[in-house]
Every structure is written in C-alpha cells, then in structure tokens.
N, C-alpha and C. Protein backbone atom coordinates (compact mmCIF):
# COMPACT_ATOMS: atom_id res chain seq x y z
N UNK A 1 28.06 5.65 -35.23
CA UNK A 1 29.07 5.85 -36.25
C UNK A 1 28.40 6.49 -37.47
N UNK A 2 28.78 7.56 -37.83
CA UNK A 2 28.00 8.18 -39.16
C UNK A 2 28.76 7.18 -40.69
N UNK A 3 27.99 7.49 -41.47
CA UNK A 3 28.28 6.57 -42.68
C UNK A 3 29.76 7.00 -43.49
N UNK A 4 30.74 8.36 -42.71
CA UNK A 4 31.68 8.84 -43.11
C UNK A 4 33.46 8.28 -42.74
N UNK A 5 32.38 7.87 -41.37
CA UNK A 5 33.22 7.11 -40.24
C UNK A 5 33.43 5.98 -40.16
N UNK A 6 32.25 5.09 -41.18
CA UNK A 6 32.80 3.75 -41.07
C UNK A 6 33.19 3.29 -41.95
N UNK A 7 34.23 2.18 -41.32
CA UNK A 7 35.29 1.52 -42.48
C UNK A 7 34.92 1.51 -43.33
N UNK A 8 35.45 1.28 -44.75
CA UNK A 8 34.47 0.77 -46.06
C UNK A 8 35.62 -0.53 -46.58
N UNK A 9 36.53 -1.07 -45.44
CA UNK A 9 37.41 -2.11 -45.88
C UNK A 9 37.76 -2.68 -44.66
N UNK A 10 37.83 -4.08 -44.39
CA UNK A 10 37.62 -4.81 -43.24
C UNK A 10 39.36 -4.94 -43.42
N UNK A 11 40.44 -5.41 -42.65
CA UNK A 11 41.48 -5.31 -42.04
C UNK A 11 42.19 -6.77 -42.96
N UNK A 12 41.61 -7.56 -42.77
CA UNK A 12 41.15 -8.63 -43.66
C UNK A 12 41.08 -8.99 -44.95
N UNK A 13 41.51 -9.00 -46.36
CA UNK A 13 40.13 -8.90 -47.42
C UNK A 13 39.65 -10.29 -47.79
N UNK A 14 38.85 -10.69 -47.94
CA UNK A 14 38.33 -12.01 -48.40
C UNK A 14 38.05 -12.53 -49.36
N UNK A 15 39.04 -11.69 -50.31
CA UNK A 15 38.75 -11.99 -52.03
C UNK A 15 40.33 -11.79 -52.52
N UNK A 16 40.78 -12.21 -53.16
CA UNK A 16 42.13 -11.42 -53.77
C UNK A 16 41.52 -10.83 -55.18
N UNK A 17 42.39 -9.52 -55.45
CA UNK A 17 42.49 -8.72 -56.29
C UNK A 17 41.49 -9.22 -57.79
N UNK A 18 42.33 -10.52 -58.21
CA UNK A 18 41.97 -11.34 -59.25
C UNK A 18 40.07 -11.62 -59.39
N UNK A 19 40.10 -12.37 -58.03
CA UNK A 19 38.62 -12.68 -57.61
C UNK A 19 37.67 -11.30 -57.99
N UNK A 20 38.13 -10.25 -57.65
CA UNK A 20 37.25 -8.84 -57.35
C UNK A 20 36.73 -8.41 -58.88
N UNK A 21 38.31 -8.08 -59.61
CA UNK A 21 38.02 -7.87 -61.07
C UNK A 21 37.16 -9.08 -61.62
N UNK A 22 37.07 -9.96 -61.51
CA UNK A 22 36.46 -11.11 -62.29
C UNK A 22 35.00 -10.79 -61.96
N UNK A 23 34.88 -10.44 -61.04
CA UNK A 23 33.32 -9.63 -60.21
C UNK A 23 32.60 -8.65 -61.01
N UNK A 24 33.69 -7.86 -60.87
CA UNK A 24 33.33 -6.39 -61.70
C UNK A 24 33.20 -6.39 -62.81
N UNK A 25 34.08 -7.47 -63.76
CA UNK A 25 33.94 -7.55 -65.03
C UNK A 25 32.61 -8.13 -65.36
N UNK A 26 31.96 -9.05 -64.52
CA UNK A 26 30.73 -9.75 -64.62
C UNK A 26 29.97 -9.02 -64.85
N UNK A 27 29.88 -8.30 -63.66
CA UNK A 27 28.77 -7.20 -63.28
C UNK A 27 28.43 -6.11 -63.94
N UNK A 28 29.76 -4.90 -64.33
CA UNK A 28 29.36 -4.42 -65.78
C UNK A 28 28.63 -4.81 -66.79
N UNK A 29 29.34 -6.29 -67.50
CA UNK A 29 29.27 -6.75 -68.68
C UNK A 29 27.71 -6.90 -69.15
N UNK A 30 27.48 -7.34 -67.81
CA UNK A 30 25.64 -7.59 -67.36
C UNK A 30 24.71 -6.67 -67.02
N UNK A 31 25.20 -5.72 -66.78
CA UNK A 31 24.74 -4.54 -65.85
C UNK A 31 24.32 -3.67 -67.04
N UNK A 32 25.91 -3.08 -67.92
CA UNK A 32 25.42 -2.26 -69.10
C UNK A 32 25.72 -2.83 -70.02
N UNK A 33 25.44 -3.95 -70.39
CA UNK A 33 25.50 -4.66 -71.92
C UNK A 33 26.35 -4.64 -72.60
N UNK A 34 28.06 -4.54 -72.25
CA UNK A 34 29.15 -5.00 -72.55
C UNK A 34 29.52 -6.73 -72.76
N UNK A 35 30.38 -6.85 -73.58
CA UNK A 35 30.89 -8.56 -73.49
C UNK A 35 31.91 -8.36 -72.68
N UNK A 36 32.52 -9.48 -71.57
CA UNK A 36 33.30 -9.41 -71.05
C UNK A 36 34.68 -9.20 -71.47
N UNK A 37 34.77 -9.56 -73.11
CA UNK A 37 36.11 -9.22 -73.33
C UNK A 37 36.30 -7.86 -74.35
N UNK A 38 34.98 -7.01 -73.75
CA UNK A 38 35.24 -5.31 -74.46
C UNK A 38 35.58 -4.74 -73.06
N UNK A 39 35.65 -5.20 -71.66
CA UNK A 39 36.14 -4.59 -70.71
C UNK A 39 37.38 -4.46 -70.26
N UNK A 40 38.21 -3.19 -70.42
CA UNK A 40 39.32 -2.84 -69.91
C UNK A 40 39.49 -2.31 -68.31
N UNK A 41 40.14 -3.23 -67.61
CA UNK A 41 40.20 -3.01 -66.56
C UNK A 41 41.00 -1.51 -65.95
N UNK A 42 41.37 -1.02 -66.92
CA UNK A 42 41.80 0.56 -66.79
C UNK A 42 41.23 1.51 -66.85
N UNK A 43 40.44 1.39 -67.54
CA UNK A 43 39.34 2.38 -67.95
C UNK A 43 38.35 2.15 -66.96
N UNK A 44 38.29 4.08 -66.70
CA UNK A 44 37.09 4.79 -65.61
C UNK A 44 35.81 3.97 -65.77
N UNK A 45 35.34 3.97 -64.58
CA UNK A 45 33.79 3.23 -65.12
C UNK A 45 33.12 4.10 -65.56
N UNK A 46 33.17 5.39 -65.68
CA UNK A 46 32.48 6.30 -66.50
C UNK A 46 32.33 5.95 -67.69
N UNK A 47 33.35 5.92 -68.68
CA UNK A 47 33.43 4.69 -69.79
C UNK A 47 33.14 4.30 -70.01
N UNK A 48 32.13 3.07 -69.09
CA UNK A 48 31.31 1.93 -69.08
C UNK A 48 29.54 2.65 -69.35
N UNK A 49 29.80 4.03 -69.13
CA UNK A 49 28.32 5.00 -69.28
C UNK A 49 27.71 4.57 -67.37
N UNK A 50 28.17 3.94 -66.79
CA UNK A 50 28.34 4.27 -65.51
C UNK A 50 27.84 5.16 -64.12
N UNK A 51 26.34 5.39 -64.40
CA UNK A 51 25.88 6.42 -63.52
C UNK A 51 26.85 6.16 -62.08
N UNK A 52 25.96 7.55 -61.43
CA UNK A 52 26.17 7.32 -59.49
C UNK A 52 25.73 6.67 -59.13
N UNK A 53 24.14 6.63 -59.89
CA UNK A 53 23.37 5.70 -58.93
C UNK A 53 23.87 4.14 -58.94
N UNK A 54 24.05 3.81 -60.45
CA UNK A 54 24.67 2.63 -60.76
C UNK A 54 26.01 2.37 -59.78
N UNK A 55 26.74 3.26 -59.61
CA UNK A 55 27.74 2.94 -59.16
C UNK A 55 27.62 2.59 -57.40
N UNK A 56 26.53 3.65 -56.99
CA UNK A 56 26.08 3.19 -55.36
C UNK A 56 25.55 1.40 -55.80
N UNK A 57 25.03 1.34 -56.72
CA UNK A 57 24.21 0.05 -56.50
C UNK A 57 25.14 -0.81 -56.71
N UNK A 58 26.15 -0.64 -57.55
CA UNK A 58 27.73 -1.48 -58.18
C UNK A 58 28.24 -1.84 -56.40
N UNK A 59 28.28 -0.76 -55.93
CA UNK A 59 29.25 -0.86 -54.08
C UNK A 59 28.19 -1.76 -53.67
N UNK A 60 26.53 -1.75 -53.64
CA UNK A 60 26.09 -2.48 -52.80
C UNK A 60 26.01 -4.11 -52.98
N UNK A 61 25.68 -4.14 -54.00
CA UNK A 61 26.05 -5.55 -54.54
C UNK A 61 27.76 -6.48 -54.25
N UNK A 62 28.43 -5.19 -54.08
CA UNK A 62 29.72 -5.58 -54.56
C UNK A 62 29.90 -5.94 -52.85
N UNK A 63 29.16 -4.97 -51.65
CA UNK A 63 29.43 -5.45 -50.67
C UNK A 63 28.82 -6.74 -50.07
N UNK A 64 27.45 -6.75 -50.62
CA UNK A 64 26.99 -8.08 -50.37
C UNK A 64 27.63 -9.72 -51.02
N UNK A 65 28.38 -9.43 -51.61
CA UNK A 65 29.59 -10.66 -52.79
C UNK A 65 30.45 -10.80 -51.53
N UNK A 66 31.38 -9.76 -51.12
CA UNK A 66 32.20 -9.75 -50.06
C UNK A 66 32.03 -9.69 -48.66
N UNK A 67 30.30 -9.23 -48.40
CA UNK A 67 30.35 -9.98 -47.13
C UNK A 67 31.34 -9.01 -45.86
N UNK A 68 31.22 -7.95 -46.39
CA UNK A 68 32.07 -6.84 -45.79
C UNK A 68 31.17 -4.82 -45.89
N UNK A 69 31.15 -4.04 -44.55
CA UNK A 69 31.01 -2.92 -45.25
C UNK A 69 31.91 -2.32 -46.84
N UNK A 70 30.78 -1.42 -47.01
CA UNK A 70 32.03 -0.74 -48.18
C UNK A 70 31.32 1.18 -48.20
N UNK A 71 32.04 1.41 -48.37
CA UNK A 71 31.77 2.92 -48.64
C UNK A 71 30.99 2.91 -49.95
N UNK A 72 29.72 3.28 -50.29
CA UNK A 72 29.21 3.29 -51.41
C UNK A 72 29.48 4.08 -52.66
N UNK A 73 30.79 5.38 -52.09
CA UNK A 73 31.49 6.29 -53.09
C UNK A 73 32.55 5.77 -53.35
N UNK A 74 33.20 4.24 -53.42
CA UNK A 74 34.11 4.01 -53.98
C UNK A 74 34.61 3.62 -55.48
N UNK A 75 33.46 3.94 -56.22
CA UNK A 75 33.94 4.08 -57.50
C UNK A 75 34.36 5.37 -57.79
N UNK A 76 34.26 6.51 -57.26
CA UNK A 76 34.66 7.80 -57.03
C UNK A 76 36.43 7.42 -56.85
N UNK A 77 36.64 7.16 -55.61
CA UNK A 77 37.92 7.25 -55.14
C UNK A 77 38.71 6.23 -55.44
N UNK A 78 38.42 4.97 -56.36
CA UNK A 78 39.30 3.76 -56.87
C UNK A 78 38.44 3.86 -58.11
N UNK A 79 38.80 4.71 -59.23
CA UNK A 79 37.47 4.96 -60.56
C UNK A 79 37.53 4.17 -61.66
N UNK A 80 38.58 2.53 -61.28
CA UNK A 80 38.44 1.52 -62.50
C UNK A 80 38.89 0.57 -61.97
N UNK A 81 38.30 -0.60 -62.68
CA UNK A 81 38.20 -2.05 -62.29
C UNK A 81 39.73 -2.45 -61.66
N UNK A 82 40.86 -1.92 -62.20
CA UNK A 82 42.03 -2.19 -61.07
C UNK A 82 42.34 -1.55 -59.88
N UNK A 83 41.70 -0.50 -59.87
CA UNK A 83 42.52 0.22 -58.99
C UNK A 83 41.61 -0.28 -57.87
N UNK A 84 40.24 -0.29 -58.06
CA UNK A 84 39.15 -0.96 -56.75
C UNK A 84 39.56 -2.07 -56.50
N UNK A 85 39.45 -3.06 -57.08
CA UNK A 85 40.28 -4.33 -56.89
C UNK A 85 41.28 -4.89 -55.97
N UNK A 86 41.93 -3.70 -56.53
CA UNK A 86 43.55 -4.07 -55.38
C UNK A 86 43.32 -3.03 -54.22
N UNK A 87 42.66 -1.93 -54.15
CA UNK A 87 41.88 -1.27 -52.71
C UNK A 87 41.65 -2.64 -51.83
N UNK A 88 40.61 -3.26 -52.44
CA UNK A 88 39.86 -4.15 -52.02
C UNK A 88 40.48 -5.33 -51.74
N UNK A 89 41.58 -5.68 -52.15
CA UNK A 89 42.36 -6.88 -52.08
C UNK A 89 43.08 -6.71 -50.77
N UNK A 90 43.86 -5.70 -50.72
CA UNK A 90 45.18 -5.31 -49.50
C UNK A 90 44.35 -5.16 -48.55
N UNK A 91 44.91 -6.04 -47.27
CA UNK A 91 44.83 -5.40 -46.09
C UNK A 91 44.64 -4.01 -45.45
N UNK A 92 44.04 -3.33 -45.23
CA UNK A 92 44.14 -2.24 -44.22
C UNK A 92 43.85 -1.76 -42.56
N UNK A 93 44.17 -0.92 -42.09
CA UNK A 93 44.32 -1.09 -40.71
C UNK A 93 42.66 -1.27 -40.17
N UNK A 94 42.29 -1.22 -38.90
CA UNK A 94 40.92 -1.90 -38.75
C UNK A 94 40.44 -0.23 -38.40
C-alpha cells in the first residue's frame, strides 16, 4: 500500500470531536507557546506560526493519542482545530 493509499481515518473514530480539539488545543498551546485560552479553534494553524514540519509531527503525535493511521498532510486538508476534529470524529467508510 503506498502512503497515498492508505486510510488516514479508521471506519470507527475513537475520540469524539470534543476529545480531539481538547488535544489540539493542548498540543499547540505547548508546542508554540500559546495559553490555551488564546486558541481559536477556527483559525488556520498557520496562525499558530505552524510549520510543515510541525504539522507532520502535530499528525504523528496526534496519531499515536488515537491509536489509529493518519495521513500526515492533514493539517493541509482539515487547516483548523475544528474542521480536523470533526474529520476525525465521523465515521468513514473503511
């Protein structure tokens, strides 16, 4: 399976939405020296000053929490703390 091809969301999710952001908000806050309550869950993580690399390392961490593959460009294609969240929350096909 090339790394294009595989899932980056299990059929399943094992966190709800709520759980995920509470993650992300951590992890920023800690990550680039934000307080948790200067984080807007709307705002691009670019915003956050947010590299790629940061953001591959944001997916890897974020997949090891969940215990699930993840596509490591998904701050690309879900680009703020809600919209990944609820990616990550809903079911999708296997």
């Amino acid at each position: 399976m090339t790394p294009s091809s595989m899932p980056s969301q299990p059929a399943t999710p094992s966190k709800s939405a709520a759980d995920i952001q509470e993650w992300l908000i951590a992890w920023i806050a800690n990550e680039m020296a934000f307080s948790p309550q200067e984080i807007d869950i709307q705002e691009p993580f670019v915003n956050f000053g947010l590299s790629s690399r940061q953001a591959v390392f944001m997916a890897g961490e974020l997949e090891d929490w969940l215990e699930q593959p993840l596509d490591p460009r998904l701050a690309w294609d879900y680009p703020t703390i809600e919209k990944l969240a609820d990616y990550l929350a809903t079911p999708h096909a296997a």
